[in-house]
Protein backbone atom coordinates (compact mmCIF):
# COMPACT_ATOMS: atom_id res chain seq x y z
CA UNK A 1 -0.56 28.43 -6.92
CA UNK A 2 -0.53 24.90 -6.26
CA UNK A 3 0.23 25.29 -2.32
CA UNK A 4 -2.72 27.84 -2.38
CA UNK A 5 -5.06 25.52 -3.35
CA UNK A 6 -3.97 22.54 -0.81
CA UNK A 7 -1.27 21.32 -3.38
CA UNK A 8 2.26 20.53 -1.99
CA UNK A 9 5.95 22.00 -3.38
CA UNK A 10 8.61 20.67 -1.36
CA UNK A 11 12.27 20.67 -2.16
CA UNK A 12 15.53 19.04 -0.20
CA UNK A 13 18.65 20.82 -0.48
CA UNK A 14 22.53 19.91 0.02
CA UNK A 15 24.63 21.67 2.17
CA UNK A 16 25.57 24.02 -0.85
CA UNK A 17 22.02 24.95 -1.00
CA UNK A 18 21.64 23.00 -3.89
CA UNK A 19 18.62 20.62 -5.02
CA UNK A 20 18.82 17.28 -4.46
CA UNK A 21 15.57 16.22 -4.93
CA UNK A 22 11.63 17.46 -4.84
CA UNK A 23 8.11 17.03 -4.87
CA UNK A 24 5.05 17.96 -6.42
CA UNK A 25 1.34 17.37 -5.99
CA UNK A 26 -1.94 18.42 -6.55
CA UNK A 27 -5.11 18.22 -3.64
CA UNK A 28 -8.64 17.53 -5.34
CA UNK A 29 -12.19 16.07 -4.30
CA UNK A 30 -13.13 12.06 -6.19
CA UNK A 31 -16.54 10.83 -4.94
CA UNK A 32 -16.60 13.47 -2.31
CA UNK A 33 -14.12 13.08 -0.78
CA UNK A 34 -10.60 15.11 -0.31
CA UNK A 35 -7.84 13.53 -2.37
CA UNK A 36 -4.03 14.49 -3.13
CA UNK A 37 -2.34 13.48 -6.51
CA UNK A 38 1.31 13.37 -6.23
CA UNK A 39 2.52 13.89 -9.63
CA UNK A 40 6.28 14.16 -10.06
CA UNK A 41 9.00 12.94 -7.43
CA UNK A 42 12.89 13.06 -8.46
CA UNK A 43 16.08 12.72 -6.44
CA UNK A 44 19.28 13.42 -8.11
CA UNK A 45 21.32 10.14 -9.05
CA UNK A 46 24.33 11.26 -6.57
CA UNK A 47 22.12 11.56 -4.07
CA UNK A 48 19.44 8.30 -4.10
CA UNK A 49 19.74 5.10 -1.52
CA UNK A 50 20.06 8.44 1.40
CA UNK A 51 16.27 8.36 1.84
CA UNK A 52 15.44 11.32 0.53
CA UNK A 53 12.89 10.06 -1.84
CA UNK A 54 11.15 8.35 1.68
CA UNK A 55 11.53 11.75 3.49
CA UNK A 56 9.84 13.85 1.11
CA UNK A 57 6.98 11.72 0.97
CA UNK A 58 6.79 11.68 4.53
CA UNK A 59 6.61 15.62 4.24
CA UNK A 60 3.67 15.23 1.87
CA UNK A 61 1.81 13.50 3.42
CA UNK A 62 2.04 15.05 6.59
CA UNK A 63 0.73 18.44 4.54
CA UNK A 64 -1.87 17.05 3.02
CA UNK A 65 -3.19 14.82 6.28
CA UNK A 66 -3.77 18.43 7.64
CA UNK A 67 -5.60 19.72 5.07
CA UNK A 68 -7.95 16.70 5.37
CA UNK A 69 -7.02 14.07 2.78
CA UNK A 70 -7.47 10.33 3.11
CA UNK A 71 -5.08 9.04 0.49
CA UNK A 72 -2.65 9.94 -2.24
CA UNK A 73 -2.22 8.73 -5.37
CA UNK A 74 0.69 8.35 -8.10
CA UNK A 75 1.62 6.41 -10.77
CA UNK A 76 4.93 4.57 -11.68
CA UNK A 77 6.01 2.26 -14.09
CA UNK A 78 5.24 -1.26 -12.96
CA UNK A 79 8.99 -2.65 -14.51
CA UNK A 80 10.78 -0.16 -12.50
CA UNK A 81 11.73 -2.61 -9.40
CA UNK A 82 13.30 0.38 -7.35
CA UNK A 83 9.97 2.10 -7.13
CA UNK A 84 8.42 -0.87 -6.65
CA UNK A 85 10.62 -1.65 -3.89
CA UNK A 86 9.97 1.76 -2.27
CA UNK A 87 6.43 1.76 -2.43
CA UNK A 88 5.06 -1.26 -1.63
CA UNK A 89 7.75 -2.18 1.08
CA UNK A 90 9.13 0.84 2.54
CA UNK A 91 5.91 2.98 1.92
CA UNK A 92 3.20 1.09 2.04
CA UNK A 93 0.99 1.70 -0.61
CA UNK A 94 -1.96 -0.16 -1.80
CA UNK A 95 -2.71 -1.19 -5.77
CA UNK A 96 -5.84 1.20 -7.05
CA UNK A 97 -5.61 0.19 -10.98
CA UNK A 98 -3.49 -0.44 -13.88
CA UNK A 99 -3.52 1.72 -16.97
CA UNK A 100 -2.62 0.48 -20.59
CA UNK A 101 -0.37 3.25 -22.29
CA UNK A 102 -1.23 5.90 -19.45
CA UNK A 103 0.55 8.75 -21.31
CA UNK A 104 0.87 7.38 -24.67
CA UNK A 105 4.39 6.30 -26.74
CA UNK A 106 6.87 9.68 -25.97
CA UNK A 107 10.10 10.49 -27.60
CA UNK A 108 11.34 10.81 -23.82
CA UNK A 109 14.56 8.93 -23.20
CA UNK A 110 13.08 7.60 -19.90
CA UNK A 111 10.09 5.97 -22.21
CA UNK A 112 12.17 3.84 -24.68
CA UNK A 113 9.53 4.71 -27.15
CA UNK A 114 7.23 1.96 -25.64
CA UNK A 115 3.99 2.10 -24.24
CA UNK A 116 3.91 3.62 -21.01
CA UNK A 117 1.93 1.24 -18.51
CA UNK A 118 1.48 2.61 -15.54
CA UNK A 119 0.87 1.49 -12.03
CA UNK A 120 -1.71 3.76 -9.60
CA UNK A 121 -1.29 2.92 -6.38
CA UNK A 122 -2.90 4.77 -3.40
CA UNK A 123 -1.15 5.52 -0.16
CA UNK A 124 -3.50 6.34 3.06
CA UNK A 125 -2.10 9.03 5.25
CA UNK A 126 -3.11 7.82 8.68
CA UNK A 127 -0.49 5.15 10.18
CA UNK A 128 -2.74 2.31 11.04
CA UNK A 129 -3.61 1.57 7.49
CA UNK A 130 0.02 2.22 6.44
CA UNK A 131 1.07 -0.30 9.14
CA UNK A 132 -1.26 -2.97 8.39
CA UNK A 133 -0.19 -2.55 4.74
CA UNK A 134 3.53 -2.64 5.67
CA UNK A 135 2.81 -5.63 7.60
CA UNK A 136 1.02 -7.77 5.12
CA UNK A 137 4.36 -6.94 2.74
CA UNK A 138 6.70 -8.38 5.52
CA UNK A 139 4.34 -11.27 5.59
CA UNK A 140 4.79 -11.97 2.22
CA UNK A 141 8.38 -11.51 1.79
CA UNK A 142 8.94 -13.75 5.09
CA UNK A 143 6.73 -16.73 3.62
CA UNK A 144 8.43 -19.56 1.88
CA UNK A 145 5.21 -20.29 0.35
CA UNK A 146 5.42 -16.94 -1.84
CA UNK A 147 8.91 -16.67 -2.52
CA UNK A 148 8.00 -20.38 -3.85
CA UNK A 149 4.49 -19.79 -5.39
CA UNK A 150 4.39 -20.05 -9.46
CA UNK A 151 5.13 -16.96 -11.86
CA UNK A 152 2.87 -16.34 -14.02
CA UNK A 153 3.38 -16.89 -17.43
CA UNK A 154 1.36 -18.14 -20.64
CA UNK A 155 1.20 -21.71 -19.20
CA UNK A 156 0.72 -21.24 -16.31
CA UNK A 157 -2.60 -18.93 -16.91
CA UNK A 158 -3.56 -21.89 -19.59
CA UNK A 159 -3.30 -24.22 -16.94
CA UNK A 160 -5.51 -22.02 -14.65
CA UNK A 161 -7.98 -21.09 -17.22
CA UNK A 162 -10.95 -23.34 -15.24
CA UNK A 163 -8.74 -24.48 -12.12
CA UNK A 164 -11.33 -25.20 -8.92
CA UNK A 165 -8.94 -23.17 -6.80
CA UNK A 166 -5.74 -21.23 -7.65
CA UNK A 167 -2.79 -20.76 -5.37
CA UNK A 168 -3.20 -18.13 -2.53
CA UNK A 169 -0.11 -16.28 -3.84
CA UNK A 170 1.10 -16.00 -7.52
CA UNK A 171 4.33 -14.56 -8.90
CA UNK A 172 4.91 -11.62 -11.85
CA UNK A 173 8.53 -11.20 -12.79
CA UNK A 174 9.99 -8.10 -13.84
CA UNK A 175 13.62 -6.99 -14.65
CA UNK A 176 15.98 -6.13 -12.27
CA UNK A 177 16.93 -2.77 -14.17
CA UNK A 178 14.80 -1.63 -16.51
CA UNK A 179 15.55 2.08 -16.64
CA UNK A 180 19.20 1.11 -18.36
CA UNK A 181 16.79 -1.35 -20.24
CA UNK A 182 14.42 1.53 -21.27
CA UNK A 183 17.55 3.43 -21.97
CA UNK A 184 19.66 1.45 -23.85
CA UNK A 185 17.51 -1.80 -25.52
CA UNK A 186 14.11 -0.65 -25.68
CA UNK A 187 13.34 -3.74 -28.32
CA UNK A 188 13.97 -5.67 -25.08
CA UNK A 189 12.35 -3.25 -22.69
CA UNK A 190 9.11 -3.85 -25.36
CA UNK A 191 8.69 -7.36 -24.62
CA UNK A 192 8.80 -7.20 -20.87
CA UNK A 193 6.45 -4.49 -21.39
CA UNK A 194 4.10 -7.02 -23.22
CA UNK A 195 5.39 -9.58 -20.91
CA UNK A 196 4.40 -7.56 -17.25
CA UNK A 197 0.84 -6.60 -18.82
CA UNK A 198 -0.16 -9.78 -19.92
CA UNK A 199 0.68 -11.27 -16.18
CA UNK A 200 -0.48 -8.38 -14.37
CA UNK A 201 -3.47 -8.43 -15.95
CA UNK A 202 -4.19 -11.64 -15.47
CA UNK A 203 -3.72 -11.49 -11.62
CA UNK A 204 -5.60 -8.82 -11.30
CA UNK A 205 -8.68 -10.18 -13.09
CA UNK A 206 -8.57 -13.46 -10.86
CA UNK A 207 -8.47 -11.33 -7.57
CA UNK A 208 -4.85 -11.05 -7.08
CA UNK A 209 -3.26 -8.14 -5.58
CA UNK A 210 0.42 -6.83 -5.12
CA UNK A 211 1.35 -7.64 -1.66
CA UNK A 212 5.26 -6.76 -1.82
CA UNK A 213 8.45 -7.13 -4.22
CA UNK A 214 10.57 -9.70 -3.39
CA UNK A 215 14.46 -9.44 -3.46
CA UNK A 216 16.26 -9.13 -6.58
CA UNK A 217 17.78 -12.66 -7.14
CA UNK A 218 21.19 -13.70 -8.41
CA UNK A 219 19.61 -14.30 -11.75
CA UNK A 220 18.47 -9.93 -11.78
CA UNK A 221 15.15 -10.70 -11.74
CA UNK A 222 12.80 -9.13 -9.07
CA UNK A 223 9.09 -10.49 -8.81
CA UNK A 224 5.73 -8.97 -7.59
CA UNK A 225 4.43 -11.29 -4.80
CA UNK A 226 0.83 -11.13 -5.06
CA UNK A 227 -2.36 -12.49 -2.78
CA UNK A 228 -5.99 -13.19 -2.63
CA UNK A 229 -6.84 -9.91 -0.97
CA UNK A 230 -8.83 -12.04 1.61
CA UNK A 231 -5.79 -14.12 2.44
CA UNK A 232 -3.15 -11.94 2.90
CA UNK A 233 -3.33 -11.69 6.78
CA UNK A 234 -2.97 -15.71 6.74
CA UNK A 235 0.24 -15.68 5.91
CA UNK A 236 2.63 -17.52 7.61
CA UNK A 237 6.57 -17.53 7.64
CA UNK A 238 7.74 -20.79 6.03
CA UNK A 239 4.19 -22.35 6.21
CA UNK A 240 1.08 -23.14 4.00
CA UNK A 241 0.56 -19.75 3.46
CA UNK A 242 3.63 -3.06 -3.56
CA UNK A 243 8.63 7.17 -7.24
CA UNK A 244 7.15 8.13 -6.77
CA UNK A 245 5.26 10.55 -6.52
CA UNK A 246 4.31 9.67 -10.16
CA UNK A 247 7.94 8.81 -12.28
CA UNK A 248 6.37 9.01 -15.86
């Protein structure tokens, strides 16, 4: 039904003709205009880091280009620094909003019994906004300046609170592996729940956006680089200067 209807069921399969990964979306109209929802994208644990994840979302949005759509959206946990990494570096997506508790507390073992934030983030499906997009991450990962710039945290936003002018690029942290966090301590996975909001939140509300996700660094931390939206193309390299498909 959903392929009837412009939706898109794609699968990749081993050489034993067994599944490996998939995904699944959903094509609608918002303001008008033609829209795709990507709602579930999984890749077997034996078979991540082969690019399957990548491929399949090239697939989709090839479809659903055809069919007319702009953009496609999906959510994913903002702690979750693999599908961080993926989308806003290897994909090229764009930030559209954060949700509070999109789906509500769950007695899923992915969850932890926490509230599940969520991320939606909007992907274009013609290249040139993908490659501008791409390009303002590599800017941002290349710039001393924002693998430098401060991370947000209580002080920090105290010390803004008033500032004439805030720094062109700001820093949220987030764990390096939260899904065995989520798994295994979700009492810790709570707090850097709390902890991601909070910053996020506050980024967002003084213009920030995510630009990119920096390395992971030798002390398992990965951080959200994010700019002024106007800024963004300024950066320079040294110098003053984002699974999938929705993973509930």
């Amino acid at each position: 039904m959903a392929q009837r209807v412009g939706g898109v069921v794609a699968g990749a399969f081993g050489a034993s003709n067994d599944l490996l990964g998939f995904v699944f979306g959903l094509t609608g109209v918002e303001r008008g205009k033609i829209v795709h929802w990507s709602d579930m994208l999984a890749v077997r644990p034996e078979a991540r880091n082969l690019g399957l994840g990548r491929r399949l979302k090239e697939h989709q949005r090839t479809v659903v280009r055809e069919a007319g759509c702009s953009v496609i959206y999906w959510t994913y946990d903002p702690l979750i620094a693999r599908n961080a990494h993926l989308n806003f570096n290897r994909l090229g997506v764009r930030l559209a909003e954060y949700v509070d508790d999109m789906y509500g507390v769950t007695d899923s073992v992915l969850h932890g019994g926490i509230p599940t934030d969520r991320l939606v983030v909007a992907w274009p499906t013609y290249d040139e906004e993908i490659d501008q997009l791409l390009a303002n991450a590599e800017r941002a990962i290349e710039s001393l300046d924002c693998q430098q710039s401060p991370i947000v945290s209580p002080d920090f936003i105290e010390g803004a609170e008033g500032a004439a002018i805030l720094p062109h690029c700001v820093r949220v942290e987030i764990p390096a592996d939260a899904e065995a966090m989520l798994r295994d301590s979700p009492a810790e996975a709570a707090v850097w729940r709390a902890r991601v909001r909070r910053d996020l939140h506050w980024a967002l509300g003084a213009g920030y956006t995510i630009t990119a996700l920096s390395n992971v660094d030798a002390n398992n931390r990965g951080f959200y680089l994010m700019t002024k939206a106007a800024r963004v193309g300024e950066l320079g390299t040294g110098i003053g200067a984002g699974a999938g498909g929705g993973a509930r």
